[in-house]
Protein backbone atom coordinates (compact mmCIF):
# COMPACT_ATOMS: atom_id res chain seq x y z
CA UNK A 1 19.12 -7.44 22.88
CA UNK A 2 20.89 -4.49 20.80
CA UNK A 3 20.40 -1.01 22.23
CA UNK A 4 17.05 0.89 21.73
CA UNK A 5 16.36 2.32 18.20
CA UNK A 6 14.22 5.50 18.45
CA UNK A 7 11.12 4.88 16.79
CA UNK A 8 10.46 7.40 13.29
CA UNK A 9 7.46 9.98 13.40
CA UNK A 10 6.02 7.18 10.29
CA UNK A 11 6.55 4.66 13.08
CA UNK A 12 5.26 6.84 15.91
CA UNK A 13 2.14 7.24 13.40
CA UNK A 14 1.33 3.64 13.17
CA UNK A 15 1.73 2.69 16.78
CA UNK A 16 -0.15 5.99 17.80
CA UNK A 17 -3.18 5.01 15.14
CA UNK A 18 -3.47 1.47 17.24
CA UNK A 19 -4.96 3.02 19.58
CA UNK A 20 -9.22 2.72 19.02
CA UNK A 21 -9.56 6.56 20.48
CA UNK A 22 -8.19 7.97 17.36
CA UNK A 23 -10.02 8.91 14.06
CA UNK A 24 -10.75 5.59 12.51
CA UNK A 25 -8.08 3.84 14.96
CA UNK A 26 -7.65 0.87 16.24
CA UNK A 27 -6.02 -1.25 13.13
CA UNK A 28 -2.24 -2.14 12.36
CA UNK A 29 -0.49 -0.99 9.11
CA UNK A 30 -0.30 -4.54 8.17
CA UNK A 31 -0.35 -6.22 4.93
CA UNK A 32 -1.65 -9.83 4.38
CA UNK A 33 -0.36 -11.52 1.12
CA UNK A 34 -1.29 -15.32 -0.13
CA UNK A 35 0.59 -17.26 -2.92
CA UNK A 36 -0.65 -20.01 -4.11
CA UNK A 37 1.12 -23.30 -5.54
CA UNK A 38 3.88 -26.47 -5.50
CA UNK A 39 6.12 -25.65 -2.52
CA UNK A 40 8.79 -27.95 -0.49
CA UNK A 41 8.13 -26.56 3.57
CA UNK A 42 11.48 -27.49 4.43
CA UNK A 43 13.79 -26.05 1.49
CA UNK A 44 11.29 -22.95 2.54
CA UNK A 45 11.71 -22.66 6.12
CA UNK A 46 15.66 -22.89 5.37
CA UNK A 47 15.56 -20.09 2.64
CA UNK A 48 13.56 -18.13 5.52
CA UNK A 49 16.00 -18.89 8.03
CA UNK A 50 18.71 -17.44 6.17
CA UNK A 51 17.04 -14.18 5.64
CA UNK A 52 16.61 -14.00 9.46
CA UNK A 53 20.55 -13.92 9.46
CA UNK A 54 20.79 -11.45 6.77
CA UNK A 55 18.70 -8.73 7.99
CA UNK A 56 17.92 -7.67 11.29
CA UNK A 57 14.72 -5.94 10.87
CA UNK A 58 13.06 -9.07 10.82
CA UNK A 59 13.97 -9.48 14.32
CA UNK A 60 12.56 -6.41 15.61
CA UNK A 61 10.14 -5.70 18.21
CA UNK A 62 9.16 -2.70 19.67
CA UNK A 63 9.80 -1.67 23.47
CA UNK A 64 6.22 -0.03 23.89
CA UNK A 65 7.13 1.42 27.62
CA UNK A 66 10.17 3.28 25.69
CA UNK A 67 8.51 3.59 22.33
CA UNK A 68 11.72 1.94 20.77
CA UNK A 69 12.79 -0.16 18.43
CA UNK A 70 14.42 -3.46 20.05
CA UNK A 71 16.53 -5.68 17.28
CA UNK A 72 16.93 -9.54 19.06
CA UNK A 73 20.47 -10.56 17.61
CA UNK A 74 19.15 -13.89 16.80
CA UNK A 75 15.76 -15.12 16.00
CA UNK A 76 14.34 -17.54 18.62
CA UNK A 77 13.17 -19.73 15.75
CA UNK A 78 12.29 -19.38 12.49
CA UNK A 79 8.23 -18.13 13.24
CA UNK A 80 6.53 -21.12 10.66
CA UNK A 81 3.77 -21.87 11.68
CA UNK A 82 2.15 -24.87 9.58
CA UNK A 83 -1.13 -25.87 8.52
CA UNK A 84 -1.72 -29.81 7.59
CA UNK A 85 -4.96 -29.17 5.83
CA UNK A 86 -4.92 -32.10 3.36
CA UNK A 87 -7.66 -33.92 5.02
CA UNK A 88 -9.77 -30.46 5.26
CA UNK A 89 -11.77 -28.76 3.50
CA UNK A 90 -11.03 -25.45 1.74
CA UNK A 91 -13.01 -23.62 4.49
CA UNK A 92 -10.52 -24.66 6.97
CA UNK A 93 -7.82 -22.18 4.74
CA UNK A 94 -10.06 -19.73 4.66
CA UNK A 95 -10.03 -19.13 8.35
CA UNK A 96 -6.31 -18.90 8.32
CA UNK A 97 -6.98 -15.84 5.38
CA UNK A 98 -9.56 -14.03 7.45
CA UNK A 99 -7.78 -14.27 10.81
CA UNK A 100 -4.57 -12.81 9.11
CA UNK A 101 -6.25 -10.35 6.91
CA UNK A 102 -7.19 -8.13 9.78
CA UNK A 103 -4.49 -9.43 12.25
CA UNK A 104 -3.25 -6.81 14.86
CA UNK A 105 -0.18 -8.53 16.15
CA UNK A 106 1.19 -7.58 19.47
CA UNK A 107 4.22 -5.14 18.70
CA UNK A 108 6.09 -6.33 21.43
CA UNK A 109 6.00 -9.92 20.36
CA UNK A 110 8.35 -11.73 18.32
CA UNK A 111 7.68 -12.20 15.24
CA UNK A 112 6.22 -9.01 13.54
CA UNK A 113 6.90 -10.79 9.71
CA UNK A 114 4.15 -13.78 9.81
CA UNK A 115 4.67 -16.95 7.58
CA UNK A 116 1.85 -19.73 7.77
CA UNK A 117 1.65 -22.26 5.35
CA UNK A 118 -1.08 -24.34 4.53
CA UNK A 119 -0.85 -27.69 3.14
CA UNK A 120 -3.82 -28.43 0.78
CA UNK A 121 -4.92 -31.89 -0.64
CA UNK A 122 -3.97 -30.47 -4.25
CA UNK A 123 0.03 -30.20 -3.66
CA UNK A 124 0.06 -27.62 -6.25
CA UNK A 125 -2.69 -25.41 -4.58
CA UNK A 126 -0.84 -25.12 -1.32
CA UNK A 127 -0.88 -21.91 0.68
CA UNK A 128 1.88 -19.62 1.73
CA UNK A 129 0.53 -16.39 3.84
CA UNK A 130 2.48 -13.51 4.76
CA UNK A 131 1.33 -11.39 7.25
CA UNK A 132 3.57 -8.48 8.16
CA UNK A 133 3.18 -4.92 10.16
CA UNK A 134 4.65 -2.09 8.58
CA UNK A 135 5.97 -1.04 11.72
CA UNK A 136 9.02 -3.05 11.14
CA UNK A 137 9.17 -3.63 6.90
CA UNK A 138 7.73 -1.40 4.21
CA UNK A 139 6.14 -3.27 0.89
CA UNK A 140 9.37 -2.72 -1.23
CA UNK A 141 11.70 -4.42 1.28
CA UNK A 142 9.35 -7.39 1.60
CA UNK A 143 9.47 -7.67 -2.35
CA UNK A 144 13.67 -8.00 -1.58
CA UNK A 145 12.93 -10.44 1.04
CA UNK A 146 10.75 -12.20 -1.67
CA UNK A 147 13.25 -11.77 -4.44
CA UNK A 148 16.05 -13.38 -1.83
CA UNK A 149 14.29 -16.21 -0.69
CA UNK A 150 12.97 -17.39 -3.69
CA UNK A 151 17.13 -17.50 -5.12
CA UNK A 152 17.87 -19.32 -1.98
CA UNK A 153 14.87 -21.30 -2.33
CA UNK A 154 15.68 -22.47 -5.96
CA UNK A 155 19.83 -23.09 -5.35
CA UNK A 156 20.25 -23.03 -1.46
CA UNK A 157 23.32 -20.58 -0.83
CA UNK A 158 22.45 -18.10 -3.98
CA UNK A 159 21.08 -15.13 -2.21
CA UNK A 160 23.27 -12.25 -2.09
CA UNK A 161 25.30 -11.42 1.25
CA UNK A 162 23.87 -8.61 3.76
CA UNK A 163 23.76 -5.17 2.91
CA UNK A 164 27.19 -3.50 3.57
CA UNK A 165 24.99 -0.81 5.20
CA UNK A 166 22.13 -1.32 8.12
CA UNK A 167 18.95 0.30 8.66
CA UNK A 168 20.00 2.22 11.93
CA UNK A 169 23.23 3.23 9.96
CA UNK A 170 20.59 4.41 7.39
CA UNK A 171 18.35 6.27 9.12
CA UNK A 172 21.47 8.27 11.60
CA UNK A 173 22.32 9.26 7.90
CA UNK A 174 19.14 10.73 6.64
CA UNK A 175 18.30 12.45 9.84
CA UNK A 176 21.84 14.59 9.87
CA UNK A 177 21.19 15.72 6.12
CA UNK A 178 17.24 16.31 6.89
CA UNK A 179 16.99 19.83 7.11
CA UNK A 180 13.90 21.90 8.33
CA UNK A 181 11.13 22.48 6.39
CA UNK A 182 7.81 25.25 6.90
CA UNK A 183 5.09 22.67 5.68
CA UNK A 184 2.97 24.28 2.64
CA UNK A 185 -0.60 25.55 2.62
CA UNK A 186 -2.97 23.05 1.36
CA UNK A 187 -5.96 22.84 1.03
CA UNK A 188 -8.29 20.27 3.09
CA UNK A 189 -8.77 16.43 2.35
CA UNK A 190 -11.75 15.70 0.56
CA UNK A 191 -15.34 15.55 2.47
CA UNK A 192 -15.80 11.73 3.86
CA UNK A 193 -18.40 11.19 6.66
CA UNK A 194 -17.13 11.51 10.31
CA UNK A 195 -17.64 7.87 11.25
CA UNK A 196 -15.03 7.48 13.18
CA UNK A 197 -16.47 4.73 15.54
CA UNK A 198 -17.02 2.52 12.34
CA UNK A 199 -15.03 -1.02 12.75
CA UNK A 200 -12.23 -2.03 12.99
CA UNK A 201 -12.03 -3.64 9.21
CA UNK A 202 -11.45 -2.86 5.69
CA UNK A 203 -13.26 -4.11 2.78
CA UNK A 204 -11.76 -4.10 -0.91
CA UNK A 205 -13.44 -3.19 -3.95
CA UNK A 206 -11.91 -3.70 -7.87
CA UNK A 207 -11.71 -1.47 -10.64
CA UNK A 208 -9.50 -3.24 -13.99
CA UNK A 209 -8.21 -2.38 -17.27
CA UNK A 210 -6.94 -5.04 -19.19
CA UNK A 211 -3.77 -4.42 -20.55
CA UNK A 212 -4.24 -3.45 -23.75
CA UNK A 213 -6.56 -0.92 -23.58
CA UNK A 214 -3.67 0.35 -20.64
CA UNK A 215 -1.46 0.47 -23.15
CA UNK A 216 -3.52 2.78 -25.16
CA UNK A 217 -3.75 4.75 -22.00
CA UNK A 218 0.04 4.83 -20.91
CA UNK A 219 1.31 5.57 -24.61
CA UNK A 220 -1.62 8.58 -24.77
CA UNK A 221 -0.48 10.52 -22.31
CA UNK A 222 3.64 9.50 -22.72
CA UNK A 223 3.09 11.46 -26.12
CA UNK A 224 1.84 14.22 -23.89
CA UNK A 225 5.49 13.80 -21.79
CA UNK A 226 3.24 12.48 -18.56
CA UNK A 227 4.57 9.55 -16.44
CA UNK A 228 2.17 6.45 -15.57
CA UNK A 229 1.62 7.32 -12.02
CA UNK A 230 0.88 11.27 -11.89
CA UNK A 231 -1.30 9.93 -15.02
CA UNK A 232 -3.48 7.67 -12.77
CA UNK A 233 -3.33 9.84 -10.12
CA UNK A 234 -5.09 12.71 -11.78
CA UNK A 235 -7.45 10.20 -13.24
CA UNK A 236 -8.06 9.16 -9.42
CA UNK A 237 -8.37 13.04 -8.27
CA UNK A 238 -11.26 14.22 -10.84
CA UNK A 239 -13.25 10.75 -9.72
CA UNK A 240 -13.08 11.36 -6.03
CA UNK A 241 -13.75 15.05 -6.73
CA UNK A 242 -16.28 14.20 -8.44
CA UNK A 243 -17.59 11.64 -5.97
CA UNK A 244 -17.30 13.84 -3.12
CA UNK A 245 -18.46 17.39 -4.51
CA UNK A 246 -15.38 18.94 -3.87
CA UNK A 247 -12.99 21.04 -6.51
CA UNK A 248 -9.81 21.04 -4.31
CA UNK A 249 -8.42 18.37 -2.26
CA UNK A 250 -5.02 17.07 -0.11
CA UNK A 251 -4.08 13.33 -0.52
CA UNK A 252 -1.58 11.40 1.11
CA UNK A 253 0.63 9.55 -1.23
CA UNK A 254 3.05 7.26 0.09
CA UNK A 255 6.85 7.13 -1.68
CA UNK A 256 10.14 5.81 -0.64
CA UNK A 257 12.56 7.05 1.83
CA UNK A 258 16.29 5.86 0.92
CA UNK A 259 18.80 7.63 0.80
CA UNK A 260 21.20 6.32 -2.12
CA UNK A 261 24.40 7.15 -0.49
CA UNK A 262 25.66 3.22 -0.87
CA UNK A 263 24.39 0.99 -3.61
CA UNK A 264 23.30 -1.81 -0.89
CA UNK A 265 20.54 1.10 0.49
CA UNK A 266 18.52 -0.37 -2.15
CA UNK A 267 18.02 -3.80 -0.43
CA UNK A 268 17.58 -2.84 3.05
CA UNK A 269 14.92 -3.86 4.93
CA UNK A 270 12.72 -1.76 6.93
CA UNK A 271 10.08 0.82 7.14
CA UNK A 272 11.70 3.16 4.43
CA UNK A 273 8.90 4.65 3.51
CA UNK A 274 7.30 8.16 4.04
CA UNK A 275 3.89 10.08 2.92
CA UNK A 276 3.83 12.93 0.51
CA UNK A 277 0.98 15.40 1.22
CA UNK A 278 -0.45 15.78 -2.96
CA UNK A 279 -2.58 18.59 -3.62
CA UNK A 280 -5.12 17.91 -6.38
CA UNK A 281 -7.07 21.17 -7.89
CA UNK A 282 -8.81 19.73 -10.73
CA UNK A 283 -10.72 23.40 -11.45
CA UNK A 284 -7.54 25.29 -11.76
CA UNK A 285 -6.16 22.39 -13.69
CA UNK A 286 -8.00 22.64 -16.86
CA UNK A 287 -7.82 19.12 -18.32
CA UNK A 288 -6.66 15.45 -17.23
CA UNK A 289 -3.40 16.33 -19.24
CA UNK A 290 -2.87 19.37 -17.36
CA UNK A 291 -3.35 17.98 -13.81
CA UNK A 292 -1.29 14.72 -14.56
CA UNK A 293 1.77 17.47 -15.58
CA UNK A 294 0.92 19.55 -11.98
CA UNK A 295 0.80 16.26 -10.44
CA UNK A 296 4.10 15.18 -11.80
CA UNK A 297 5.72 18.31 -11.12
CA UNK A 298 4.87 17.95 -7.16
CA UNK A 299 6.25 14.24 -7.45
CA UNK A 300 9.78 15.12 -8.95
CA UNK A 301 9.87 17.95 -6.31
CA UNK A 302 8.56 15.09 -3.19
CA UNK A 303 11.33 12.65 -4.85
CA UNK A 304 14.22 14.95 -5.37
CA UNK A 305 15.22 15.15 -1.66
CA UNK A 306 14.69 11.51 -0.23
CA UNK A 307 16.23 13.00 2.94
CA UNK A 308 13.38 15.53 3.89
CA UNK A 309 10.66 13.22 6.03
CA UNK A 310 6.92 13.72 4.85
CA UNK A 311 5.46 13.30 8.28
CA UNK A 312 6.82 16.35 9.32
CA UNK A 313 3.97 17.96 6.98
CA UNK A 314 1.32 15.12 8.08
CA UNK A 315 1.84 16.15 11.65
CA UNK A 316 1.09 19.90 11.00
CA UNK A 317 -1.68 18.86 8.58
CA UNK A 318 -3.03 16.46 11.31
CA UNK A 319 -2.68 19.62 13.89
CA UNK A 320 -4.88 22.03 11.55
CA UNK A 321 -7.43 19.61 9.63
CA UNK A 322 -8.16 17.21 13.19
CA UNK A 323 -6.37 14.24 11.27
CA UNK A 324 -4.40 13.03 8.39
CA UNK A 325 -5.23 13.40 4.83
CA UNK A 326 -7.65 10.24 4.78
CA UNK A 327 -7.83 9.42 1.81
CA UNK A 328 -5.00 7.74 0.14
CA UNK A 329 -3.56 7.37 -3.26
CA UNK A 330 -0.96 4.36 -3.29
CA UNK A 331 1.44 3.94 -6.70
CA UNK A 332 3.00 0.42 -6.93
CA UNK A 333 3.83 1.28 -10.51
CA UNK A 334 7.26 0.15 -11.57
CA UNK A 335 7.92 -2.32 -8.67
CA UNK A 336 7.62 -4.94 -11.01
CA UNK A 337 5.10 -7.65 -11.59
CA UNK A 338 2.80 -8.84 -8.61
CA UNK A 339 1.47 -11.94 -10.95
CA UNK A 340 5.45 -13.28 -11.62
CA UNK A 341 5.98 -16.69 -10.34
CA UNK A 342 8.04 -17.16 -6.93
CA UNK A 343 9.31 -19.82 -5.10
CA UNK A 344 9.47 -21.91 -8.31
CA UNK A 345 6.09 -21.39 -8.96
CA UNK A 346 3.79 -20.04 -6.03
CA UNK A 347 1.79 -17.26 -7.66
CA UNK A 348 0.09 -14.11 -5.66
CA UNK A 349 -3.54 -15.29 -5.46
CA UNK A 350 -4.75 -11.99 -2.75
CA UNK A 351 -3.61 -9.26 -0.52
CA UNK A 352 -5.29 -7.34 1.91
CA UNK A 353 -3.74 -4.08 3.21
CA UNK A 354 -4.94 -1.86 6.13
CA UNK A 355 -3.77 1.15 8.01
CA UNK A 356 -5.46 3.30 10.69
CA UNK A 357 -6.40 6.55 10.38
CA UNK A 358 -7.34 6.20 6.60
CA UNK A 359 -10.93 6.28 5.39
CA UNK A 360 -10.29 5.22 1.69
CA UNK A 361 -6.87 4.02 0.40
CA UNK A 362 -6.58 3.32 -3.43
CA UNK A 363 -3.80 0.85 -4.61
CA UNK A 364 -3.09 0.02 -7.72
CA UNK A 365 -0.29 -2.12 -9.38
CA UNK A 366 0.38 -3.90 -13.26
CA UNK A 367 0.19 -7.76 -12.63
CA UNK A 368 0.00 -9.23 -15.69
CA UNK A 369 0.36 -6.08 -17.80
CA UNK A 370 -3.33 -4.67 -16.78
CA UNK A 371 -3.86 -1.97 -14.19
CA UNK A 372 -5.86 -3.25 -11.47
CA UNK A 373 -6.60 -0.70 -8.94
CA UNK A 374 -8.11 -2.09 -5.27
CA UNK A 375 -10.28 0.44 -3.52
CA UNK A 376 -9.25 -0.56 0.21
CA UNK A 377 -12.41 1.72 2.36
CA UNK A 378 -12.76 1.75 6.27
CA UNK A 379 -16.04 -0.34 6.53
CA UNK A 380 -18.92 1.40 7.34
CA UNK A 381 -17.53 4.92 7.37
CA UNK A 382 -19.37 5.22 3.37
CA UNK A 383 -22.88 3.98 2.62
CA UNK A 384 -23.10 -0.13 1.73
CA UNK A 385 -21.84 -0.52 -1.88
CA UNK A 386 -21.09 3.23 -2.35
CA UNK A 387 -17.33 2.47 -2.91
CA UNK A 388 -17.82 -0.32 -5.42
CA UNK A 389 -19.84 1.69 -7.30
CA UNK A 390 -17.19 3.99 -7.62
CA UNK A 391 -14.87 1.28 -8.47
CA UNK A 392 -17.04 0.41 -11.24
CA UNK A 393 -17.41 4.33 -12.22
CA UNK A 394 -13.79 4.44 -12.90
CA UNK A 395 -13.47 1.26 -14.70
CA UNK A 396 -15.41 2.79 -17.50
CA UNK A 397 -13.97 6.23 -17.06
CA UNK A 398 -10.52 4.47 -17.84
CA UNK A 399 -11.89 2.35 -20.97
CA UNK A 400 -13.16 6.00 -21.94
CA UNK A 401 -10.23 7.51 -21.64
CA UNK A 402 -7.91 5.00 -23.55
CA UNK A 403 -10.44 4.35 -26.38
CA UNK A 404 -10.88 8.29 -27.35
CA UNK A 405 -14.72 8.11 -25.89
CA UNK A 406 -13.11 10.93 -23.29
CA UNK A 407 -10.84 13.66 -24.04
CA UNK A 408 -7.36 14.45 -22.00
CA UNK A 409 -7.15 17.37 -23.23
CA UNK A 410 -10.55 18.49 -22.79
CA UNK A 411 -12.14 20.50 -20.11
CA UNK A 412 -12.30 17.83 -17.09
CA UNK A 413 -15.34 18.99 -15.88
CA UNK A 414 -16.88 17.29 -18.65
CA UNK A 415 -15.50 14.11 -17.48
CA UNK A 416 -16.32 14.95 -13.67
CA UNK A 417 -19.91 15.49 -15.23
CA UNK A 418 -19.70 11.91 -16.51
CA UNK A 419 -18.54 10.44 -13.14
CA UNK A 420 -21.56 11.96 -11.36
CA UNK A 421 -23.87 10.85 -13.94
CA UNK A 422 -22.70 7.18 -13.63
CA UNK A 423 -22.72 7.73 -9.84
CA UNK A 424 -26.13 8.87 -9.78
CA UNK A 425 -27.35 6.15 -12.37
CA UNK A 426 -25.45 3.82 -9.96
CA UNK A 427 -27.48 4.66 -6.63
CA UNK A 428 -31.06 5.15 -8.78
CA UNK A 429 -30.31 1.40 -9.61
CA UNK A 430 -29.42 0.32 -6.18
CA UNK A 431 -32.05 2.14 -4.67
CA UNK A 432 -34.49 0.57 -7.06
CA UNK A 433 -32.85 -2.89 -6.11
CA UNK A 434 -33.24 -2.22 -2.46
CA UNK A 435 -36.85 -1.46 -3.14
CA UNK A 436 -37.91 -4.60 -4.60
């Protein structure tokens, strides 16, 4: 084994939030992917093999009596597991998904990137699931893994050779040019109940705008000089205010930590990720326009020094507030498209993210052109269906927006005064339901 790796405070976090004692603990920051399609096992498992070799974070585990990172120098195998489900029925693959979608694998255990396939009876339905912890890989380094195996996949040998740099080298870099920082005064997260016992799982509720009513959308506010993701984030910050009665609110919004010293930073592999602490005041604000250009602002300012490590601030928000920010906004605009073909054809068919210590995390992405955002909530912590019928609230807050029906540029408590008249129509209706 290489030499212990100290662990970073984003990786301290998620081991730390394992633990079922803490605030809504208990789960892995994991992510669960399927594609489905036509796909050769072997000409896979020899693509995968390859990027074994090429970067070593897929060979960590972590020491958990040193809290360290431990990098094996070769991979005992190549960690396929395979699923001849031909002669099953589709319920038999839908174990495998459920199993993996909440999966809390053992950190200390070999592999922490999962691949199980599952051969279906329809050879171009098969199954390929990905199950990783973000312990060890971040979402934008397994979308280079994904980008690498598919090349080797298609024309063995293609894939380009390993970074010139490594993670380790990487991080030793960052953490001599981080320099100290007195984390700001912000105000609390929003209100969510204190059910910190609830389970264990995460649920996932859909909100969608087809794409070209999103175009409407994105080309509105580009004339007013605003970017697509502050955009949807103040959207996102006048619902939940909204939603939870509050005029001023901290979110944790998750961006990238590379440092571009070395063009090859961009395809390591790792958890190179951090969390910016957002602060949303949607009364001082004015309007959606205005908010999405404060919003912005505090993202150029997050992004401009990749160096400085946004846990620093979660740990002192943590110390003050009794936990984390809780609520999540998560941006996986410009990352390209999650509905593009790999593998020669496999297509993303799911995913199912968790973390601990988050009550509500909201995700959303462009596959196919449309912006799909998935409400991932802590189950049980809100009241049965009270998240989906937010989902569904901002759905048509986002139609209203990009056909005119609501203004940008007009007072947003108008438009919070439509998103708690839909809510409230919402739970008369499923009140009414529940009474008959």
């Amino acid at each position: 084994m290489s030499a212990n790796l100290p662990l970073t405070r984003l990786q301290r976090a998620y081991v730390v939030g394992r633990h079922p004692d803490y605030p809504w603990g208990g789960l892995a920051a994991h992510d669960h992917r399927v594609y489905r399609g036509p796909l050769d096992v072997e000409r896979f498992r020899a693509a995968w093999r390859a990027a074994l070799t090429r970067h070593d974070m897929l060979r960590a585990v972590v020491d958990p009596d040193r809290a360290a990172l431990v990098i094996l120098p070769v991979a005992p195998h190549d960690g396929v597991v395979v699923h001849d489900l031909r002669a099953a029925g589709p319920e038999a693959a839908a174990r495998v998904a459920e199993r993996l979608s909440h999966e809390l694998r053992p950190l200390d255990r070999w592999p922490l990137v999962g691949i199980e396939i599952c051969l279906m009876p329809d050879e171009d339905r098969h199954e390929l699931h990905v199950s990783f912890d973000a312990t060890v890989i971040d979402l934008a380094s397994w979308w280079t893994l994904l980008d690498e195996v598919t090349a080797d996949y298609l024309d063995p040998g293609s894939a380009p050779e390993p970074p010139a740099v490594t993670w380790r080298e990487h991080e030793t870099l960052r953490a001599t040019r981080e320099k100290p920082v007195t984390p700001p005064s912000l105000p609390p997260p929003p209100p969510v109940p204190a059910n910190h016992t609830a389970p264990p799982r995460v649920e996932i509720s859909h909100s969608v705008l087809d794409a070209e009513d999103w175009d409407a959308l994105r080309a509105a506010f580009r004339a007013r000089r605003v970017g697509e993701t502050p955009a949807v984030l103040a959207v996102l910050a006048q619902i939940v205010a909204a939603w939870r009665e509050c005029t001023s609110f901290t979110a944790s919004v998750p961006r990238s930590h590379r440092v571009p010293y070395h063009p090859d930073v961009a395809r390591l592999v790792g958890p190179l990720s951090t969390i910016s602490l957002v602060p949303f005041d949607v009364r001082a604000a004015g309007s959606i326009t205005d908010l999405a250009a404060v919003t912005q602002r505090t993202l150029w300012t997050e992004l401009s020094a990749p160096e400085a490590d946004g846990m620093v601030a979660v740990e002192a928000f943590s110390a003050r507030h009794g936990m984390a920010a809780p609520v999540v906004f998560t941006s996986l605009l410009g990352t390209g498209d999650p509905a593009r073909p790999v593998l020669g054809g496999m297509v993303a068919d799911a995913v199912h993210t968790q973390n601990a210590q988050v009550a509500l995390d909201i995700r959303f992405d462009l596959p196919a052109g449309a912006l799909h955002l998935a409400w991932h909530e802590r189950a049980e912590v809100f009241e049965p269906d009270e998240v989906a019928g937010v989902a569904a609230v901002t759905e048509r807050v986002l139609l209203g927006l990009a056909s005119g029906e609501l203004d940008l540029d007009g007072p947003a408590a108008e438009v919070r005064a439509v998103v708690a008249r839909l809510l409230a129509e919402i739970h008369e209706l499923t009140m009414t339901i529940g009474e008959t």
